[in-house]
Protein backbone atom coordinates (compact mmCIF):
# COMPACT_ATOMS: atom_id res chain seq x y z
CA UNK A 1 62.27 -12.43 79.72
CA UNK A 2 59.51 -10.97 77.76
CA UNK A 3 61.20 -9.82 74.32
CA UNK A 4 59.93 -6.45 72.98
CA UNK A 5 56.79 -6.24 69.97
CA UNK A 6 57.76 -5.66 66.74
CA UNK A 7 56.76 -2.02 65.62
CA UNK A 8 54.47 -1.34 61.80
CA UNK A 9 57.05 -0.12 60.88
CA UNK A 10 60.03 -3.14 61.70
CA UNK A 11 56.97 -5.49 60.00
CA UNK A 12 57.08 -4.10 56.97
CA UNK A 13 60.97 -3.23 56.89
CA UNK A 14 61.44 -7.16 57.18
CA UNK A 15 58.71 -8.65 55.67
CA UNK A 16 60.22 -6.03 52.38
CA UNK A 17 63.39 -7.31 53.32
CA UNK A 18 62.39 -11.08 52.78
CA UNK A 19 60.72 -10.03 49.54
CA UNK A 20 63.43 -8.95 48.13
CA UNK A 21 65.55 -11.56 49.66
CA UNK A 22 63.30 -14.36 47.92
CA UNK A 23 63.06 -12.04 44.43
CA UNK A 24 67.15 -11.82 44.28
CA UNK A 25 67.09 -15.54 45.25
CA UNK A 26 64.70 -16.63 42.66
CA UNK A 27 66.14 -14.40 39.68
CA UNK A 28 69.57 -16.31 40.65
CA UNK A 29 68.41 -19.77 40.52
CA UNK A 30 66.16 -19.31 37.34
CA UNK A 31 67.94 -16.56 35.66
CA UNK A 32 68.56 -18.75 32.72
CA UNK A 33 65.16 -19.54 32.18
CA UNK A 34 64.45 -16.11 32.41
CA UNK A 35 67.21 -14.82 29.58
CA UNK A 36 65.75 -17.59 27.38
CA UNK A 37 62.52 -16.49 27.65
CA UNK A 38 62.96 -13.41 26.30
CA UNK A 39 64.51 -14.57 23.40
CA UNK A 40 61.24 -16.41 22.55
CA UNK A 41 59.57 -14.62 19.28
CA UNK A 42 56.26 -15.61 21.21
CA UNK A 43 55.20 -16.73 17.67
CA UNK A 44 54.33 -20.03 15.80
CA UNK A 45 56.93 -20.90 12.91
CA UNK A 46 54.00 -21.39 10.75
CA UNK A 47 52.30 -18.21 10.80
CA UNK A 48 55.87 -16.29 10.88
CA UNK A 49 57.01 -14.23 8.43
CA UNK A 50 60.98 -14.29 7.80
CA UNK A 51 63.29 -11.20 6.59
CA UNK A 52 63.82 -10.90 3.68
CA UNK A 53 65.40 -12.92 1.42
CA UNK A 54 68.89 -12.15 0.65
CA UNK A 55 70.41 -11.41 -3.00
CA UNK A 56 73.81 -13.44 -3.62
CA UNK A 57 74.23 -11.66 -6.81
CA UNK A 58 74.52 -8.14 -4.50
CA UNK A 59 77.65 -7.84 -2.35
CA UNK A 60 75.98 -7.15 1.24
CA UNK A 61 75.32 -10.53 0.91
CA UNK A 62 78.37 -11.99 1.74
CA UNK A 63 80.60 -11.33 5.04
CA UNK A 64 83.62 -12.82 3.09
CA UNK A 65 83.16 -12.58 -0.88
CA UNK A 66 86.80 -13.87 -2.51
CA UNK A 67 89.14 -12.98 0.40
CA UNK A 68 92.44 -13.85 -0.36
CA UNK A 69 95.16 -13.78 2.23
CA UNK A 70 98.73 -12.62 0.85
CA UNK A 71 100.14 -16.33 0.36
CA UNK A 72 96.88 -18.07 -0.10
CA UNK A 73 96.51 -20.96 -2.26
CA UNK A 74 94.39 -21.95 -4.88
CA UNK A 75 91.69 -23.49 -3.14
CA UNK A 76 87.88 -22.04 -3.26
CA UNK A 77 86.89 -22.07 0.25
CA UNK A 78 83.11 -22.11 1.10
CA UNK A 79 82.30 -20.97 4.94
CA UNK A 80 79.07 -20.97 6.86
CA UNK A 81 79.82 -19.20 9.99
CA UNK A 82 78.02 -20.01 13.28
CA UNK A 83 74.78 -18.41 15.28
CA UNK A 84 75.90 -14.85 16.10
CA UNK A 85 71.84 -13.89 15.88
CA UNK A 86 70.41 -13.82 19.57
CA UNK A 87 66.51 -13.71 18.71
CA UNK A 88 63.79 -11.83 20.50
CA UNK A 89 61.47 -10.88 17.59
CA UNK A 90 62.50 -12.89 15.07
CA UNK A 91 62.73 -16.78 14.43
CA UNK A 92 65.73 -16.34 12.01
CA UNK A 93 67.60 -13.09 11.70
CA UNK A 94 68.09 -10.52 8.88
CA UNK A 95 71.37 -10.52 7.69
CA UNK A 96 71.69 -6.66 8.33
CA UNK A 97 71.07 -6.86 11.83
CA UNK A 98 73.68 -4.77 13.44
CA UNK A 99 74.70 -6.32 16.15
CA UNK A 100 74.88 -9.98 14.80
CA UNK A 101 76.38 -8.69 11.86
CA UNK A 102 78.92 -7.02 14.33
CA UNK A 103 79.84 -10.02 16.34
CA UNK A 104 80.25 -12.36 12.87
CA UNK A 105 82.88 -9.87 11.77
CA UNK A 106 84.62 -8.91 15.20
CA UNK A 107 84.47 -12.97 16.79
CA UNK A 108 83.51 -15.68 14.08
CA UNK A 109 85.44 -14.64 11.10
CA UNK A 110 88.71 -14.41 12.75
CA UNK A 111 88.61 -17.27 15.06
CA UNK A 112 86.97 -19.95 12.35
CA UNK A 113 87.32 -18.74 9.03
CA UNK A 114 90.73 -17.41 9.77
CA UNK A 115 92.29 -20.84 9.96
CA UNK A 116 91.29 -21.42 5.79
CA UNK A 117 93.12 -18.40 4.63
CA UNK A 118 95.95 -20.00 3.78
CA UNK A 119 94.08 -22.30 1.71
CA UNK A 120 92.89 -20.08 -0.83
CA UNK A 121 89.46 -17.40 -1.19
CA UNK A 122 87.59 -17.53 1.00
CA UNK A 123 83.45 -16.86 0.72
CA UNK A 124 81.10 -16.49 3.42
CA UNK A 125 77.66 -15.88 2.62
CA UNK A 126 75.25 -13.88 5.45
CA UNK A 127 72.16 -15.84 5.90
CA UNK A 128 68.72 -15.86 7.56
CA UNK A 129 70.52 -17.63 10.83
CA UNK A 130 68.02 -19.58 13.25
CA UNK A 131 68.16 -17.29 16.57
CA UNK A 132 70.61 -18.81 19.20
CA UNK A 133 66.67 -19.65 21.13
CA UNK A 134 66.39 -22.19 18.28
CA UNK A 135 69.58 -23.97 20.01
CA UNK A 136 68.01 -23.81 23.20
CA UNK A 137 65.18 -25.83 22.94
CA UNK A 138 63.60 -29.02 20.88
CA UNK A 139 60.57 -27.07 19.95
CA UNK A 140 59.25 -27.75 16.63
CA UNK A 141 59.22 -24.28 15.96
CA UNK A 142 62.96 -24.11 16.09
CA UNK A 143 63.41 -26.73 14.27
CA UNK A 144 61.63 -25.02 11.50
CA UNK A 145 63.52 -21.92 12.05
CA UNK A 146 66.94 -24.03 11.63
CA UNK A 147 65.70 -25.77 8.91
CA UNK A 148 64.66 -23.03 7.07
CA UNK A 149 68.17 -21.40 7.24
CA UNK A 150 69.13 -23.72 4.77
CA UNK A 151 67.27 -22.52 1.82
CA UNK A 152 69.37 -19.42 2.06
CA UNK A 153 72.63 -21.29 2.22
CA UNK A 154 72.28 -23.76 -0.89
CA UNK A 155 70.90 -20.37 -2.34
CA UNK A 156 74.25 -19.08 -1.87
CA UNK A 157 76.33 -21.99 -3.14
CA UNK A 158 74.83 -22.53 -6.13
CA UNK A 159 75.28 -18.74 -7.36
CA UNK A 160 78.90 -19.17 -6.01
CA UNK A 161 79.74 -22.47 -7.56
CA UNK A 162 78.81 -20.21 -11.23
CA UNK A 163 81.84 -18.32 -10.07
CA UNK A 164 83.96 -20.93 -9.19
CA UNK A 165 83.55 -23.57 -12.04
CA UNK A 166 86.78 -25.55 -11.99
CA UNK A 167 89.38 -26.45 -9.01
CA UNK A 168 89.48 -27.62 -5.55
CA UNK A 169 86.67 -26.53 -3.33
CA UNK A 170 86.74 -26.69 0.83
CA UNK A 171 83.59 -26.87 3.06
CA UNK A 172 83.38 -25.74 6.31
CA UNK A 173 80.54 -24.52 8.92
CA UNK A 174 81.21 -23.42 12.12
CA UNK A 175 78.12 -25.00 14.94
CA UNK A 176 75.30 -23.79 13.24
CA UNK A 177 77.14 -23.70 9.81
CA UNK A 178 78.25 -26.71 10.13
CA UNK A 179 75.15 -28.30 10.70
CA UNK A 180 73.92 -26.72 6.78
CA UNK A 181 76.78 -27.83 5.21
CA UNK A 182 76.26 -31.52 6.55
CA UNK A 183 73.01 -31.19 4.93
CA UNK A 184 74.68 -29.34 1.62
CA UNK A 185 77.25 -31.95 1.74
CA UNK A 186 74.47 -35.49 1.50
CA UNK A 187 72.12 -33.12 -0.77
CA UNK A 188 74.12 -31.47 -3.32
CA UNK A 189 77.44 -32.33 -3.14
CA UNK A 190 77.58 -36.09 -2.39
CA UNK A 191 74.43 -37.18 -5.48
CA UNK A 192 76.78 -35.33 -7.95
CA UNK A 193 80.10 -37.29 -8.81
CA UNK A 194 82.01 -34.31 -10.56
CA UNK A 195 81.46 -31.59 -7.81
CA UNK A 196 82.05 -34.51 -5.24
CA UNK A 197 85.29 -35.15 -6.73
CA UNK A 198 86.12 -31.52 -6.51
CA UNK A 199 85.43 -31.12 -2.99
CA UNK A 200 88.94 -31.78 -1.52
CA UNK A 201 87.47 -31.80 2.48
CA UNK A 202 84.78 -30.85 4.03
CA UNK A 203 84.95 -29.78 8.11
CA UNK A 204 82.10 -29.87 10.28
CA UNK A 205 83.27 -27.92 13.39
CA UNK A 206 81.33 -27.89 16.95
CA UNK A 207 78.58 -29.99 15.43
CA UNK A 208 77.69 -33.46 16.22
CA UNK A 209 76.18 -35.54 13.27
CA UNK A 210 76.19 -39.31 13.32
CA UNK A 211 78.57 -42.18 12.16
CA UNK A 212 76.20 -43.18 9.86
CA UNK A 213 76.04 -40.55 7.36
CA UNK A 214 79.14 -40.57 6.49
CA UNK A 215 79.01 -44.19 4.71
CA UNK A 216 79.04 -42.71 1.27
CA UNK A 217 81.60 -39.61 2.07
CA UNK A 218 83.98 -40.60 4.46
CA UNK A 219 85.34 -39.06 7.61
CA UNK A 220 89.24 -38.89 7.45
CA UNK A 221 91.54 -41.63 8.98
CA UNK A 222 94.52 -39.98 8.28
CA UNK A 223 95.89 -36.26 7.22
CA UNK A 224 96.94 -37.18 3.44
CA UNK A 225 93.58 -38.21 2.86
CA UNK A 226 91.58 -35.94 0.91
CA UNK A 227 87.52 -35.96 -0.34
CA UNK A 228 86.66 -37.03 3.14
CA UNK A 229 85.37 -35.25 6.44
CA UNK A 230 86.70 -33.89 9.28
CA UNK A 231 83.79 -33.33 12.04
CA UNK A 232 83.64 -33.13 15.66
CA UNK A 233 81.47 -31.83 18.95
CA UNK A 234 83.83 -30.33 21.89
CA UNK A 235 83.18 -30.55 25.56
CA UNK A 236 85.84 -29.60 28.49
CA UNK A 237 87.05 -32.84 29.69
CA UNK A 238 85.12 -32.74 33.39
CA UNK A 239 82.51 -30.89 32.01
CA UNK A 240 79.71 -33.41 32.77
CA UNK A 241 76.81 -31.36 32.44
CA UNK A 242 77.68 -29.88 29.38
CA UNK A 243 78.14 -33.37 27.59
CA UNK A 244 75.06 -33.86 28.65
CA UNK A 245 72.93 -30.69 27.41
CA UNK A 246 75.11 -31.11 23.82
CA UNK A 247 73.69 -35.09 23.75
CA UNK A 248 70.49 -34.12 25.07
CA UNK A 249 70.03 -31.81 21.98
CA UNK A 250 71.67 -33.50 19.15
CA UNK A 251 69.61 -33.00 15.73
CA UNK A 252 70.66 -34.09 13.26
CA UNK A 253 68.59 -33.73 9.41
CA UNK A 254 66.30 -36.92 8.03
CA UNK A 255 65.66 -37.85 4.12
CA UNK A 256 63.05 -35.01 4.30
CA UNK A 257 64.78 -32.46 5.83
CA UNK A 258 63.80 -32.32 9.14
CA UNK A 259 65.16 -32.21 12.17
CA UNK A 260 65.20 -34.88 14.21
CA UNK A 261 66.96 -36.51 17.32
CA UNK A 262 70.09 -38.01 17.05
CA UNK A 263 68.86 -39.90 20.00
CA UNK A 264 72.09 -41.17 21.25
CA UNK A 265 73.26 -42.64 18.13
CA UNK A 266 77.40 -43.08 17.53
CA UNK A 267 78.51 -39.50 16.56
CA UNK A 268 81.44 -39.10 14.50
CA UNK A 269 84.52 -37.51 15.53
CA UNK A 270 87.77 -37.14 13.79
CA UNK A 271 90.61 -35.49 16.14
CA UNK A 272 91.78 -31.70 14.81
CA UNK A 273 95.39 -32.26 15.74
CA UNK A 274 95.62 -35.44 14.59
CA UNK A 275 93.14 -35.76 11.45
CA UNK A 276 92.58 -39.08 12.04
CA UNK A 277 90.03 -41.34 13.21
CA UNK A 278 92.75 -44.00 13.12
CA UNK A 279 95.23 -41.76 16.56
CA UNK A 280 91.58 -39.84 18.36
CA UNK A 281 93.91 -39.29 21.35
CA UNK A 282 96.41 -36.41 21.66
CA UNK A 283 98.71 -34.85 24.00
CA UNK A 284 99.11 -30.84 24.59
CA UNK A 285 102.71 -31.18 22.81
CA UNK A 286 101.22 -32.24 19.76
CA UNK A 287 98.79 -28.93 19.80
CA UNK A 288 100.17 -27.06 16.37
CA UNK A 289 98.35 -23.81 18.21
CA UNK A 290 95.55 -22.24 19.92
CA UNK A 291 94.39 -18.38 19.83
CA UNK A 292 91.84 -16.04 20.48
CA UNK A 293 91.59 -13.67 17.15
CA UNK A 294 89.34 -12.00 18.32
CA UNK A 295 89.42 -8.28 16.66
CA UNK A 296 91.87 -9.23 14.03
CA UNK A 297 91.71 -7.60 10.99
CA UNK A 298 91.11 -10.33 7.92
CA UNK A 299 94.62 -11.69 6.56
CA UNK A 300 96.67 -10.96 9.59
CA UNK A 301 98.07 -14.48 11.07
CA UNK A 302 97.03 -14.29 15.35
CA UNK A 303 99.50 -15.31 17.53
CA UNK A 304 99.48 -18.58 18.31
CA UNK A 305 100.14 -20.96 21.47
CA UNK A 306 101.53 -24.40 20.87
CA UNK A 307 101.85 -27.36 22.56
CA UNK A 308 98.92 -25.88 25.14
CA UNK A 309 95.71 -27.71 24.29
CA UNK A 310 95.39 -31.76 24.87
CA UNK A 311 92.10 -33.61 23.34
CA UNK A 312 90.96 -37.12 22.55
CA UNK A 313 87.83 -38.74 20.67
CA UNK A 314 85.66 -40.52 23.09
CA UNK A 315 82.35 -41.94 22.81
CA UNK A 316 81.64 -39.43 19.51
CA UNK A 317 82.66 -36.36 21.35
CA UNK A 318 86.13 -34.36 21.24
CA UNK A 319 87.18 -34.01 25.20
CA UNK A 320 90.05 -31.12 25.25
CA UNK A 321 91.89 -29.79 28.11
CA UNK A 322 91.48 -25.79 27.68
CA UNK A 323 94.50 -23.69 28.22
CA UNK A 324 94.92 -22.02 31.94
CA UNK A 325 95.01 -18.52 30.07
CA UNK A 326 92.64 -15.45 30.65
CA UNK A 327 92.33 -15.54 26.48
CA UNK A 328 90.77 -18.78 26.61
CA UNK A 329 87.52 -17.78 28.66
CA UNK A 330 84.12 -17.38 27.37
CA UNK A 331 82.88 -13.92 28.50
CA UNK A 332 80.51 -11.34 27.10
CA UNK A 333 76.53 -11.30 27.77
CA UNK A 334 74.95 -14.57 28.94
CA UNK A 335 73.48 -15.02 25.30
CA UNK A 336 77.30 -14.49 23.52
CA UNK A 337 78.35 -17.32 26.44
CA UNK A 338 76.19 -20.08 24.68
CA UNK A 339 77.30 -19.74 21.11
CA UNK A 340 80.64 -21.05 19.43
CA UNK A 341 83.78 -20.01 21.78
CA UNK A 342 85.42 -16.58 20.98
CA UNK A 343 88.38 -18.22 20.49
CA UNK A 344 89.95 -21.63 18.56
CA UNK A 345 91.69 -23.94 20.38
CA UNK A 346 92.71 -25.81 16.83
CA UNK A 347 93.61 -22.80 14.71
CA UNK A 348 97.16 -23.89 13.37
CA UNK A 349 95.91 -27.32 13.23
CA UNK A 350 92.88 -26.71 10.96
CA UNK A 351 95.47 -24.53 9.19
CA UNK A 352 98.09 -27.08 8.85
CA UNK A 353 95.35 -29.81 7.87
CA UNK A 354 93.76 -28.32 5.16
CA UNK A 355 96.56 -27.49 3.42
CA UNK A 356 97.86 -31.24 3.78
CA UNK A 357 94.09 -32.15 2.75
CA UNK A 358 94.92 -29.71 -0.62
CA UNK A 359 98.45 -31.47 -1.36
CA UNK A 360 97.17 -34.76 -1.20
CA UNK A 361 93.70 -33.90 -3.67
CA UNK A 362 96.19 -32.43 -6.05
CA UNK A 363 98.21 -35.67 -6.30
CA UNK A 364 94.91 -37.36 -7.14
């Protein structure tokens, strides 16, 4: 049976059809690529020119300046908060840009600097931030971009060390912040003995860096250990594929400052709920608390979920086990699903750590 010819019109209704078909297709499959793309400045590092500078004298400079939570301690708390910049049109982001500024205060201050308040003030300088692109690719020019976030960050420490001359002093970053105060740490804290001795821990959170630099500062092999490091890298246990993009691009900094691969080197890794490198394996009932603070105002305590959150140190990278909760999701634009989590899966554990880091620096 002779089947009927397709009319002009039925031609071009499927031929648009399979056009649009193949578009909608293609957008799916390399819709990353796309996204990331776009967040290219489409400019070399070296002819760049970066916002400017920020003034640490001048309040606006700081997200957190002093912040003292009703029973805080007397600890001086130093915080570099994470990538919350997406990029576009700039290698490194102004620190009055609205909408990074926005997401540091409503996601990254109460999920990661929240766990410290406890500890004592708490100061968290706004810097020139490498663009979340920069984390997305091994191009030289976001290397530069990272690397030149630093300048801004020692900036800030040293005029905050002038108000904070005496007593103990905690580090911690957050992912990209934790990445500058590894380099802060070997640089300026480790070559001088009496702000070394001051420094009663140091926490290096989402970041991997590797065993080896911490020969001359230690990472911590048990919880009443102080003046020693507490650093790992998370992955979802099962979560092959992210292991492998967080391996694949590992930097870590070389005696000149650069960037460079960590090129599957050991990575240290020292257990949140335990605080030791000496037990890197724990079970959900040892889990002090998770939460998603997300939205808190500063100084109020989240709620917290116990015994909910299982994780061990293998081969340099934390595996955890997240909770089967609707609070413990990553949502928000594709760009906001590649930084730090909006939640912290470690919050009371940070929190009971560094004030057991604090007790045991005071006894000497």
């Amino acid at each position: 049976m002779k089947m009927p010819s397709l009319t002009l019109r039925q031609w071009v209704g499927y031929t648009g059809f399979a056009v649009v078909f193949i578009l909608v297709a293609a957008v799916m499959v390399w819709r990353g690529d796309i996204l990331r793309a776009g967040l290219d400045p489409q400019v070399p590092f070296q002819t760049y020119e970066p916002p400017k500078a920020p003034d640490y004298a001048k309040a606006d400079a700081w997200a957190l300046q002093d912040a003292r939570a009703a029973d805080a301690g007397k600890a001086s708390v130093f915080f570099v908060h994470s990538t919350t910049y997406d990029g576009g049109a700039e290698w490194n982001g102004a620190i009055d840009d609205r909408r990074a500024d926005a997401y540091l205060k409503r996601v990254v201050i109460p999920n990661y600097a929240g766990p410290f308040a406890r500890a004592g003030a708490i100061s968290a300088p706004r810097y020139r931030q490498a663009s979340l692109y920069t984390r997305l690719t091994l191009r030289e020019d976001a290397r530069e971009a990272r690397a030149f976030a630093y300048g801004d960050v020692k900036a800030a420490f040293e005029r905050w060390l002038l108000e904070h001359p005496d007593g103990p002093i905690v580090l911690a970053g957050a992912e990209q912040g934790a990445e500058l105060v590894d380099r802060l740490l070997h640089e300026r804290i480790i070559p001088d003995p009496a702000l070394r001795r001051r420094v009663a821990v140091v926490y290096l959170m989402d970041a991997l860096s590797p065993l080896e630099r911490f020969k001359d500062f230690p990472l911590c092999r048990s919880r009443d250990q102080a003046n020693c490091v507490v650093a790992w890298g998370a992955v979802e246990e099962g979560d092959e594929a992210e292991l492998s993009r967080r391996e694949r691009r590992a930097l870590t900094w070389n005696a000149r400052g650069q960037l460079v691969n960590v090129d599957r080197a050991p990575t240290a890794c020292v257990n949140p709920i335990t605080g030791s490198t000496e037990h890197p394996k724990a079970a959900a009932r040892e889990s002090r608390g998770a939460t998603n603070a997300t939205n808190l105002e500063w100084g109020v305590r989240p709620p917290l979920q116990s015994r909910a959150v299982a994780a061990e140190c293998r081969d340099g990278l934390l595996r955890y086990q997240r909770p089967d909760s609707e609070s413990f999701r990553r949502k928000g634009t594709w760009a906001d699903q590649r930084k730090t989590p909006p939640y912290n899966l470690f919050y009371a554990d940070i929190e009971t750590d560094v004030l057991a880091r604090l007790t045991a620096w005071e006894r000497g």
